[in-house]
Protein backbone atom coordinates (compact mmCIF):
# COMPACT_ATOMS: atom_id res chain seq x y z
CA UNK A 1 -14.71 -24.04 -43.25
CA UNK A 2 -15.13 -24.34 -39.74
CA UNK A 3 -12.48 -24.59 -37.33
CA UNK A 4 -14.73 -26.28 -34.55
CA UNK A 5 -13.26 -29.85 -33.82
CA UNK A 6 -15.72 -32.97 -34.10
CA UNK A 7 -16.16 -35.26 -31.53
CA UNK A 8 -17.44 -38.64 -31.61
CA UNK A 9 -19.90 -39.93 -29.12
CA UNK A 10 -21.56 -43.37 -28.77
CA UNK A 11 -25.35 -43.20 -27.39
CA UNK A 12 -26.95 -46.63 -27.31
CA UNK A 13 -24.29 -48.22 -28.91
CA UNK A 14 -24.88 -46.13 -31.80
CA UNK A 15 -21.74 -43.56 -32.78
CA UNK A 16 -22.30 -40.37 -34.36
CA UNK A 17 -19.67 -37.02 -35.01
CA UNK A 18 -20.96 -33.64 -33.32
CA UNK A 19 -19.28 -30.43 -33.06
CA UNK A 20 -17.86 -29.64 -29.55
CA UNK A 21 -20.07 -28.04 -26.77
CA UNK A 22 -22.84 -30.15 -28.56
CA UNK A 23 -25.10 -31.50 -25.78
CA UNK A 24 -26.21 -35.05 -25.42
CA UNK A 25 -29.76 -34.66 -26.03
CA UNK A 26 -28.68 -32.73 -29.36
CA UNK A 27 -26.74 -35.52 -30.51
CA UNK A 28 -28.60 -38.08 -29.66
CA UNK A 29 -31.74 -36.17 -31.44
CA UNK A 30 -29.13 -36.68 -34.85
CA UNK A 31 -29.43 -40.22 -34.23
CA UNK A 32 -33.43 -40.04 -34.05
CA UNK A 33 -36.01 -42.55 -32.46
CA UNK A 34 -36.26 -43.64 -29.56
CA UNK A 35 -32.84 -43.10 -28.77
CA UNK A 36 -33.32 -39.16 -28.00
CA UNK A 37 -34.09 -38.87 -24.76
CA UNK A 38 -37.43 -36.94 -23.97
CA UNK A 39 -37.59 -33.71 -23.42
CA UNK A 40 -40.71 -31.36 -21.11
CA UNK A 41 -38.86 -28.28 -20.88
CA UNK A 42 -35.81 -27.87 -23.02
CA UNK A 43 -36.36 -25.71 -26.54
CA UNK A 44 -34.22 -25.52 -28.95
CA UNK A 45 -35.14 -21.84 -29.77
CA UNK A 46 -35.26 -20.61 -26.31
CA UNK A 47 -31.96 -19.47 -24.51
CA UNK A 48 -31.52 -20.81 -21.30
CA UNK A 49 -33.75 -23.83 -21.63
CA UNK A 50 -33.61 -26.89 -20.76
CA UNK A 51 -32.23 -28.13 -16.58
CA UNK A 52 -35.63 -28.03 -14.83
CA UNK A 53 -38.16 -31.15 -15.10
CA UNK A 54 -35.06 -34.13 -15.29
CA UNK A 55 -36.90 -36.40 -18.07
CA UNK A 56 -34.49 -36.44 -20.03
CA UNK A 57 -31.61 -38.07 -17.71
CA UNK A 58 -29.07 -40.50 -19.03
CA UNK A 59 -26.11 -42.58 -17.83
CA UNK A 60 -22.42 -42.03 -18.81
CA UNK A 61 -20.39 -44.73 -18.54
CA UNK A 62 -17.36 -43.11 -20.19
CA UNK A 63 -16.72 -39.71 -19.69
CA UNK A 64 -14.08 -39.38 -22.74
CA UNK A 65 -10.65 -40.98 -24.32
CA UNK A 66 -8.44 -39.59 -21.96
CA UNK A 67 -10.64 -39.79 -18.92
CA UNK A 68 -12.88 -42.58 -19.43
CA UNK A 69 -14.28 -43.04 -16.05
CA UNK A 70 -18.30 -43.07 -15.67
CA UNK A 71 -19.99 -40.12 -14.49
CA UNK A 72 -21.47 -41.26 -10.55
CA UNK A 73 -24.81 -39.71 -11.28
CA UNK A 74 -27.37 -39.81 -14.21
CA UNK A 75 -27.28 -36.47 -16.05
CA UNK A 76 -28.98 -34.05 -17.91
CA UNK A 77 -28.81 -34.90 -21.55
CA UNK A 78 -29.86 -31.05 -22.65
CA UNK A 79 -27.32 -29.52 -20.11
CA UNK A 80 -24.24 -31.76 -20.72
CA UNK A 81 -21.74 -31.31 -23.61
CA UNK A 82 -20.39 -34.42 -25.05
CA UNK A 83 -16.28 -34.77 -24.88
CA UNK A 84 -14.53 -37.04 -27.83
CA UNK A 85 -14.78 -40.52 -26.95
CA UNK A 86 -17.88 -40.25 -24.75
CA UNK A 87 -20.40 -42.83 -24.36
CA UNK A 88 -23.84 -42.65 -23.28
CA UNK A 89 -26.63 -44.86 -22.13
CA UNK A 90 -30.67 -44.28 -22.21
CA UNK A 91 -33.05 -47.08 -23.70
CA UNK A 92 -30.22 -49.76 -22.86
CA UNK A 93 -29.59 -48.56 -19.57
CA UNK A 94 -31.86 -49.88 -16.66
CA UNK A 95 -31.04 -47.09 -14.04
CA UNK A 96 -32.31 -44.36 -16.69
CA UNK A 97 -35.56 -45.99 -16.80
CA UNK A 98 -36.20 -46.43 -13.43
CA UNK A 99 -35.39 -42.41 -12.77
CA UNK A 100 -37.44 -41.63 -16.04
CA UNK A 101 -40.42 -43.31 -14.61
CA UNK A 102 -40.22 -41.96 -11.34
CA UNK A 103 -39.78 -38.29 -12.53
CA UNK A 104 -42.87 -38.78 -14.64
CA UNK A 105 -44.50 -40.03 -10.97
CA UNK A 106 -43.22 -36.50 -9.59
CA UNK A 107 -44.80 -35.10 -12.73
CA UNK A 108 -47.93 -36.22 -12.26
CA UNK A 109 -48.38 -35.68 -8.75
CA UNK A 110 -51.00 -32.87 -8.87
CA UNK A 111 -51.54 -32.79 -12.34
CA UNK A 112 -55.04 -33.66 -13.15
CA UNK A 113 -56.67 -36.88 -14.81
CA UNK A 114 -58.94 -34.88 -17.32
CA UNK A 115 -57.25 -35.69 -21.02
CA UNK A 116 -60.36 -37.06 -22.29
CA UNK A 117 -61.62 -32.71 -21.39
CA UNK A 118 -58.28 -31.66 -22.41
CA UNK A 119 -57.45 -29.81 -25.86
CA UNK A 120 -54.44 -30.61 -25.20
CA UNK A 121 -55.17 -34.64 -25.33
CA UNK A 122 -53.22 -36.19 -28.59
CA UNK A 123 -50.39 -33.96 -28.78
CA UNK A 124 -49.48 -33.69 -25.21
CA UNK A 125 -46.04 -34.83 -24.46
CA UNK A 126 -46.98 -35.68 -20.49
CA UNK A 127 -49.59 -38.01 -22.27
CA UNK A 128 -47.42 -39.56 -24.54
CA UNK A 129 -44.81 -39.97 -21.34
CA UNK A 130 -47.18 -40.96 -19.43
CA UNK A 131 -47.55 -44.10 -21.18
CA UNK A 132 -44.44 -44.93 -21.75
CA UNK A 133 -42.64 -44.48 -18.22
CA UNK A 134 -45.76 -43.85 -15.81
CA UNK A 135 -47.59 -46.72 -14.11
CA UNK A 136 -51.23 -47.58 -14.18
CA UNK A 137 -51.65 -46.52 -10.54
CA UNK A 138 -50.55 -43.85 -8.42
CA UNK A 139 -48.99 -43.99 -4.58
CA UNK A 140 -50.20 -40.59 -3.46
CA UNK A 141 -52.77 -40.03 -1.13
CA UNK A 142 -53.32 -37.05 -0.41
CA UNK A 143 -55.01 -33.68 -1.98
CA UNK A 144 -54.05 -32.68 -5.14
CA UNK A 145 -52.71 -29.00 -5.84
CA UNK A 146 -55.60 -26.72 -7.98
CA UNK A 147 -56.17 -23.15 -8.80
CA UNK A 148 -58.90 -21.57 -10.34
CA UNK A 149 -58.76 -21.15 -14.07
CA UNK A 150 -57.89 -17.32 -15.35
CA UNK A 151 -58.30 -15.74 -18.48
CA UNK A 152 -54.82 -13.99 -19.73
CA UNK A 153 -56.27 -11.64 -21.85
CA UNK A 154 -59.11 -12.42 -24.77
CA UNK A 155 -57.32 -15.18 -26.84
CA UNK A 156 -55.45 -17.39 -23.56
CA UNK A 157 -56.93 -19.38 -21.03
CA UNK A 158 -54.85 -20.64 -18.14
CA UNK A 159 -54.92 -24.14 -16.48
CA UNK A 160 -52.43 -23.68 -13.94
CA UNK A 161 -53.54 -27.20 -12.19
CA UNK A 162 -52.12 -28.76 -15.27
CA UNK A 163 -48.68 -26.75 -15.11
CA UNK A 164 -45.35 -28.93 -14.92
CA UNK A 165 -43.54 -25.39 -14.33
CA UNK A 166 -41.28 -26.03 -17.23
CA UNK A 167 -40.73 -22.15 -17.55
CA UNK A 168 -41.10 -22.35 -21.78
CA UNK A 169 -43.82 -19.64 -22.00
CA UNK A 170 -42.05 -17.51 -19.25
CA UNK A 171 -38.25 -17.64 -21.94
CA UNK A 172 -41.10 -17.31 -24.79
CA UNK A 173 -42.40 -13.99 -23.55
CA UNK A 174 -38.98 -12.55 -22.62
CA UNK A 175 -37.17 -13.34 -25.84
CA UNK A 176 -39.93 -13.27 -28.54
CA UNK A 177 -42.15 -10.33 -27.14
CA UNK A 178 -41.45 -7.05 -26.46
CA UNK A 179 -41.93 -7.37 -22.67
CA UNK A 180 -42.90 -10.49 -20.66
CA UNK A 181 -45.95 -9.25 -18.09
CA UNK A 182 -46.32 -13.07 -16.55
CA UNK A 183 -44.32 -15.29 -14.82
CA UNK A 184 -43.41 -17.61 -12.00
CA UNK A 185 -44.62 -16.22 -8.59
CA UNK A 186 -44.76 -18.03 -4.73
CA UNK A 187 -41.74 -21.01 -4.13
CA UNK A 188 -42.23 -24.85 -3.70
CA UNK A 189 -45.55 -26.27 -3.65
CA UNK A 190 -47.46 -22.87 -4.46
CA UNK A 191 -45.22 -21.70 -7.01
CA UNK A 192 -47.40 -20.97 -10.13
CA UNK A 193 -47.29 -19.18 -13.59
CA UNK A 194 -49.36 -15.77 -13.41
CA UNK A 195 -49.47 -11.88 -13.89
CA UNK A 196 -49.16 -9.45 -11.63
CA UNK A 197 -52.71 -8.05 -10.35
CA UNK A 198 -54.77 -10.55 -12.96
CA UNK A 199 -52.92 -8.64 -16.37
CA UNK A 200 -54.05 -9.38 -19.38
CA UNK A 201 -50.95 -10.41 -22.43
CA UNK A 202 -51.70 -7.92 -25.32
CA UNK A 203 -48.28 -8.37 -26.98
CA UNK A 204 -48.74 -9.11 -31.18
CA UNK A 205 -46.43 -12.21 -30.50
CA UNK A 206 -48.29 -13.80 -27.43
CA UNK A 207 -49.76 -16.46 -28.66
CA UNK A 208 -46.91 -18.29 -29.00
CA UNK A 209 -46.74 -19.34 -25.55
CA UNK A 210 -49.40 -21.86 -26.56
CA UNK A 211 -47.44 -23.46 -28.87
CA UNK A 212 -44.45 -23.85 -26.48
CA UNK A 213 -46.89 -25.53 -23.47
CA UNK A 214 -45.82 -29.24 -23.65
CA UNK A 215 -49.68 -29.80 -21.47
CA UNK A 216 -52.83 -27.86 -21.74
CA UNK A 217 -52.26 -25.44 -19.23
CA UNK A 218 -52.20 -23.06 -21.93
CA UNK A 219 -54.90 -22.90 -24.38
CA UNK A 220 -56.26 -21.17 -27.36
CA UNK A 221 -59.87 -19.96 -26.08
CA UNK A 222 -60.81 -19.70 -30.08
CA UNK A 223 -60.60 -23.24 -30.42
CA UNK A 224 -61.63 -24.73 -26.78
CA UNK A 225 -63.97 -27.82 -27.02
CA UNK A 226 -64.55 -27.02 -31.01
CA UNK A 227 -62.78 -30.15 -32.04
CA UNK A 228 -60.53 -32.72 -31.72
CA UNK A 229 -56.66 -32.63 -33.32
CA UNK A 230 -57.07 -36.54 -34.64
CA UNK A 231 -60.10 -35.70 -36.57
CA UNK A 232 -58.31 -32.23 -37.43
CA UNK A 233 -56.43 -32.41 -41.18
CA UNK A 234 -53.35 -30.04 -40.66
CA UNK A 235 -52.10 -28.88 -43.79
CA UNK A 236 -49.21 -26.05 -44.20
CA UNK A 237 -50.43 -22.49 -44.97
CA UNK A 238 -48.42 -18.97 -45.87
CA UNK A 239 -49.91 -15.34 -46.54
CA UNK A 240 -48.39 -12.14 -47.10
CA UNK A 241 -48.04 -10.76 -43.36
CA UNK A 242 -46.00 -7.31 -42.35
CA UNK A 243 -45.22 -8.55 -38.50
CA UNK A 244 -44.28 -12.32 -39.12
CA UNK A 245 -42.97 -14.75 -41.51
CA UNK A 246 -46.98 -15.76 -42.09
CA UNK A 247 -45.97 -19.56 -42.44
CA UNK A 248 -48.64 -21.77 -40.53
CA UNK A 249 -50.04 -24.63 -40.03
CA UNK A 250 -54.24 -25.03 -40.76
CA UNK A 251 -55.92 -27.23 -38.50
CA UNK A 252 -59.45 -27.92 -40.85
CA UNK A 253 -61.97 -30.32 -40.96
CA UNK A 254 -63.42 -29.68 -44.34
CA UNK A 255 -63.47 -26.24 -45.49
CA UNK A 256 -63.51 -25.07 -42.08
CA UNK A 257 -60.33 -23.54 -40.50
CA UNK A 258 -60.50 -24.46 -36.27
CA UNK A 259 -56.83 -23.38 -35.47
CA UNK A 260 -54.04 -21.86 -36.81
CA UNK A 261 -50.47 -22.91 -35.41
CA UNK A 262 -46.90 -22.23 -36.05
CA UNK A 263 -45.30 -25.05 -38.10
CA UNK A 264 -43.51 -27.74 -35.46
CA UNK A 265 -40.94 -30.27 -36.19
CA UNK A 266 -40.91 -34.05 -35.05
CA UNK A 267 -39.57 -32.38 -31.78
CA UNK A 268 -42.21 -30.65 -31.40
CA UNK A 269 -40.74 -27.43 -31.25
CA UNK A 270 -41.38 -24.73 -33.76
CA UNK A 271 -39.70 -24.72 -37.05
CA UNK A 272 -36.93 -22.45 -38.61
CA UNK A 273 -38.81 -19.97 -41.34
CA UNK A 274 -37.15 -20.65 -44.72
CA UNK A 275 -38.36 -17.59 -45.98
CA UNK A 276 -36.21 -15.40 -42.87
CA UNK A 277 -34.07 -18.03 -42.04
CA UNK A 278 -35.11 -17.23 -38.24
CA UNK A 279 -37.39 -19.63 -35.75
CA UNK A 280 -41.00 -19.41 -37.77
CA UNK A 281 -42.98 -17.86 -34.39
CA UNK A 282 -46.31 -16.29 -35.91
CA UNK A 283 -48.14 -12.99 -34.47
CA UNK A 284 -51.32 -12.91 -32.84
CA UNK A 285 -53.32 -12.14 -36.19
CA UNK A 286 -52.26 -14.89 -38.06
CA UNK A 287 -53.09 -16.89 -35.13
CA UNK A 288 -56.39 -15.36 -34.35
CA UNK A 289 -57.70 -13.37 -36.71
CA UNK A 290 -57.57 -15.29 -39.48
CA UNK A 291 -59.41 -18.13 -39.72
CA UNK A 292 -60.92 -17.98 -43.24
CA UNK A 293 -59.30 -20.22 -45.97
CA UNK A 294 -59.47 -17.65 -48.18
CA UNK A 295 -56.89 -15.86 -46.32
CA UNK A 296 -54.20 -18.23 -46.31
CA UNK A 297 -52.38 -20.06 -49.75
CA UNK A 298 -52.77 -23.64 -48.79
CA UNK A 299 -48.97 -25.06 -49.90
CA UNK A 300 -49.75 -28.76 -48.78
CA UNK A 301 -50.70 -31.60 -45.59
CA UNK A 302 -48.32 -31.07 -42.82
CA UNK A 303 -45.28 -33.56 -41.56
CA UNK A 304 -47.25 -35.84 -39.08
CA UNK A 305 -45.48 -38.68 -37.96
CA UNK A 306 -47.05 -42.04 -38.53
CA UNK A 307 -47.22 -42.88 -35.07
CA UNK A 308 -48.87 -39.74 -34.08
CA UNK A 309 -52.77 -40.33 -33.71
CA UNK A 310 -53.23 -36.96 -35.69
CA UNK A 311 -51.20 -38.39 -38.74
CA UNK A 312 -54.13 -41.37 -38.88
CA UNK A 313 -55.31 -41.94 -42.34
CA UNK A 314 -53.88 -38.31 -43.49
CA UNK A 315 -50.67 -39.34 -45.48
CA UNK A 316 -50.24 -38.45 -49.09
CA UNK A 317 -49.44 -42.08 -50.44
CA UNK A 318 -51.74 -43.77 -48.32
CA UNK A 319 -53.24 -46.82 -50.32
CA UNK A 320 -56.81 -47.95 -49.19
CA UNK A 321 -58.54 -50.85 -49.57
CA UNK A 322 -60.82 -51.37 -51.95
CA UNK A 323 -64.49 -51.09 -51.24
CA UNK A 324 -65.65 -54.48 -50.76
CA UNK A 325 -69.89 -53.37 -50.41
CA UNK A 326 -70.12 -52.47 -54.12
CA UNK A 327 -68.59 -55.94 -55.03
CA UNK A 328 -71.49 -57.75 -52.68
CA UNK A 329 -74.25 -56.05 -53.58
CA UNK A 330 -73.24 -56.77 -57.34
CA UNK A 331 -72.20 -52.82 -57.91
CA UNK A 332 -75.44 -51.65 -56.61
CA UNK A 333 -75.19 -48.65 -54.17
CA UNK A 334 -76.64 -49.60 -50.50
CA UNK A 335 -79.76 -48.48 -49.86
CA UNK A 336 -79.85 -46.24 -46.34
CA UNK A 337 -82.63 -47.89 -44.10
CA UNK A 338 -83.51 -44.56 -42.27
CA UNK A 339 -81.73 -41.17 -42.79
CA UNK A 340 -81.93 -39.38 -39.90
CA UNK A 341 -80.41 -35.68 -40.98
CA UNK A 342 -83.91 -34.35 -41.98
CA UNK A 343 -85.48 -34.65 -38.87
CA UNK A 344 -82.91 -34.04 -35.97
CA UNK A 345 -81.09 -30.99 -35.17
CA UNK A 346 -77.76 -32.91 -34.27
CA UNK A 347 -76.18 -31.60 -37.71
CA UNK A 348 -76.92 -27.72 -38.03
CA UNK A 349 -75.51 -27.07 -41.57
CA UNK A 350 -75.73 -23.21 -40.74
CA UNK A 351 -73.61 -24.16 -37.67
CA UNK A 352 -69.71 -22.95 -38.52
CA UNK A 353 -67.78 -23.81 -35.53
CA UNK A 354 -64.43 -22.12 -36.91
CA UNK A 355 -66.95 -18.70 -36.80
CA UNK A 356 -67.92 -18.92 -33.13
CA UNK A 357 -65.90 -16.20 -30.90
CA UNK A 358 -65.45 -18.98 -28.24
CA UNK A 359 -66.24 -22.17 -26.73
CA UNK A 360 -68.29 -24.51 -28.83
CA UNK A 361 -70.87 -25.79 -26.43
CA UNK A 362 -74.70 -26.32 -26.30
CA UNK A 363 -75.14 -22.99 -25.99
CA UNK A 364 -75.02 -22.06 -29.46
CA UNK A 365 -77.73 -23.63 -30.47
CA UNK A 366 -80.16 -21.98 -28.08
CA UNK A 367 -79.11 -18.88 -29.21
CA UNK A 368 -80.45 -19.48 -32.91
């Protein structure tokens, strides 16, 4: 049995026993809802996360039992241990909102109003905290930051104008790869995530810097503009691979596989592999490479939150109405007025998007 003491800590009026040098955000993420505070940078897999973009600050108004005077300053949930006694404050506390809201202002600064271009757009956490926290407007005036968009080898694209700097994929490609060849270069305002001379990322286990990006400034140039994630079914997939654990997640749309992911809890971050019993990050094959569901043994549809606009319609005890047409029409079928399939080119059946090596745009179909 363990020897490490518990402590008990109070978040939201809600109390809850952690092991010492738990943080706050980790405890409060034991409690669930909306009572863990949000999180752009910190991953749970990733040492030294966590302490850079400030979203997730809440107020202490009792440090412990023997000292329980209120920390001055709103802190950083996934920096700050909890001590016995300790109680916190973040949906009930008015000062944490405030700050919340205006770091997501700070956020959003130069980032760049395109999510209805973005692949990112329905599982992007800025999104999501942009609604909740940011206002409808903005206060600054003047030019926003860009930089030209730069192709990090054959399978990544980067969007550094929609970079929050939360230094994920730069811990990701130190601690999962081999050798990180990218990272943060300039200071302040022109700081930016690149490589050295334009270098392209070759490592196997590169591609997991796109599952790591909380925006879409990294993204998977296989599946760029092919489809959107809500009308994406994601199911959970394994195969037999000799670099990874080869347990995925299938993004399809019928029989067609558009993307293949690493399996992500309701944090969003990825999953430990029961099968190794280590995090569940996937190589650059199973990513990439396969995209055939004959390739992969198809185990079941994926966790997806309710709320999430990816989870709509896709649960496995989902009742539906009944048809109500049928019961009108006296159980007679409708009759289609004017079927337009035969005579316009809009549906190409020969058309596989999850086969085209890139981009799905018009070009395509001049080609044929």
């Amino acid at each position: 049995m363990s020897d490490t003491p518990l402590f008990k800590v109070t978040i939201d009026n809600i109390t809850v026993e952690v092991p010492a040098g738990t943080t706050i955000l980790q405890a409060a993420r034991q409690v669930g809802g909306d009572v863990a505070p949000p999180a752009m940078c910190f991953y749970t897999p990733l040492e030294g996360s966590g302490g850079k973009c400030r979203t997730c600050l809440v107020e202490v108004s009792k440090g412990s039992e023997k000292d329980p005077r209120p920390m001055p300053k709103l802190v950083a949930s996934c920096r700050t241990t909890v001590m016995d006694g300790m109680e916190v404050k973040n949906i009930t506390s008015d000062r944490v909102q405030d700050a919340r809201a205006g770091v997501v202002e700070f956020l959003l600064l130069n980032h760049p109003l395109d999510c209805p271009i973005c692949d990112q757009a329905g599982e992007c956490h800025l999104q999501d905290l942009g609604y909740e926290h940011g206002s409808s407007g903005t206060r600054y005036e003047f030019q926003r930051r860009t930089f030209e968009k730069h192709d990090l080898g054959k399978y990544i694209q980067l969007h550094m104008t929609r970079c929050i700097l939360c230094y994920r994929c730069v811990f990701t490609a130190a601690q999962v790869t081999n050798s990180r060849e990218h990272g943060v270069l300039d200071r302040g305002d022109h700081a930016q995530i690149a490589t050295y001379i334009e270098k392209s990322l070759e490592n196997d286990f590169i591609g997991n810097v796109i599952d790591v990006c909380p925006v879409g400034a990294l993204t998977d140039k296989t599946f760029r503009f092919k489809n959107r994630v809500w009308f994406t079914k994601p199911v959970y997939a394994s195969c037999d691979c000799d670099k990874c654990c080869g347990e995925v997640t299938l993004w399809m749309r019928g029989d067609e596989v558009f993307r293949v992911t690493a399996r992500k809890d309701e944090w969003g971050e990825i999953k430990t592999s029961p099968k190794t019993g280590k995090t569940g990050w996937i190589c650059n094959d199973c990513r990439f490479e396969k995209k055939k569901l004959s390739q992969w043994k198809v185990e079941g549809l994926a966790d997806i939150s309710r709320h999430s606009v990816i989870g709509q319609g896709k649960y496995p005890l989902l009742e539906k109405s009944n048809e109500t047409i049928s019961k009108v029409l006296d159980g007679r079928k409708p009759r289609l007025l004017m079927d337009i399939h035969s005579v316009s080119e809009v549906n190409r059946p020969e058309i596989d998007l999850s086969e085209i090596n890139g981009p799905a745009t018009s070009s395509i179909f001049k080609k044929q």
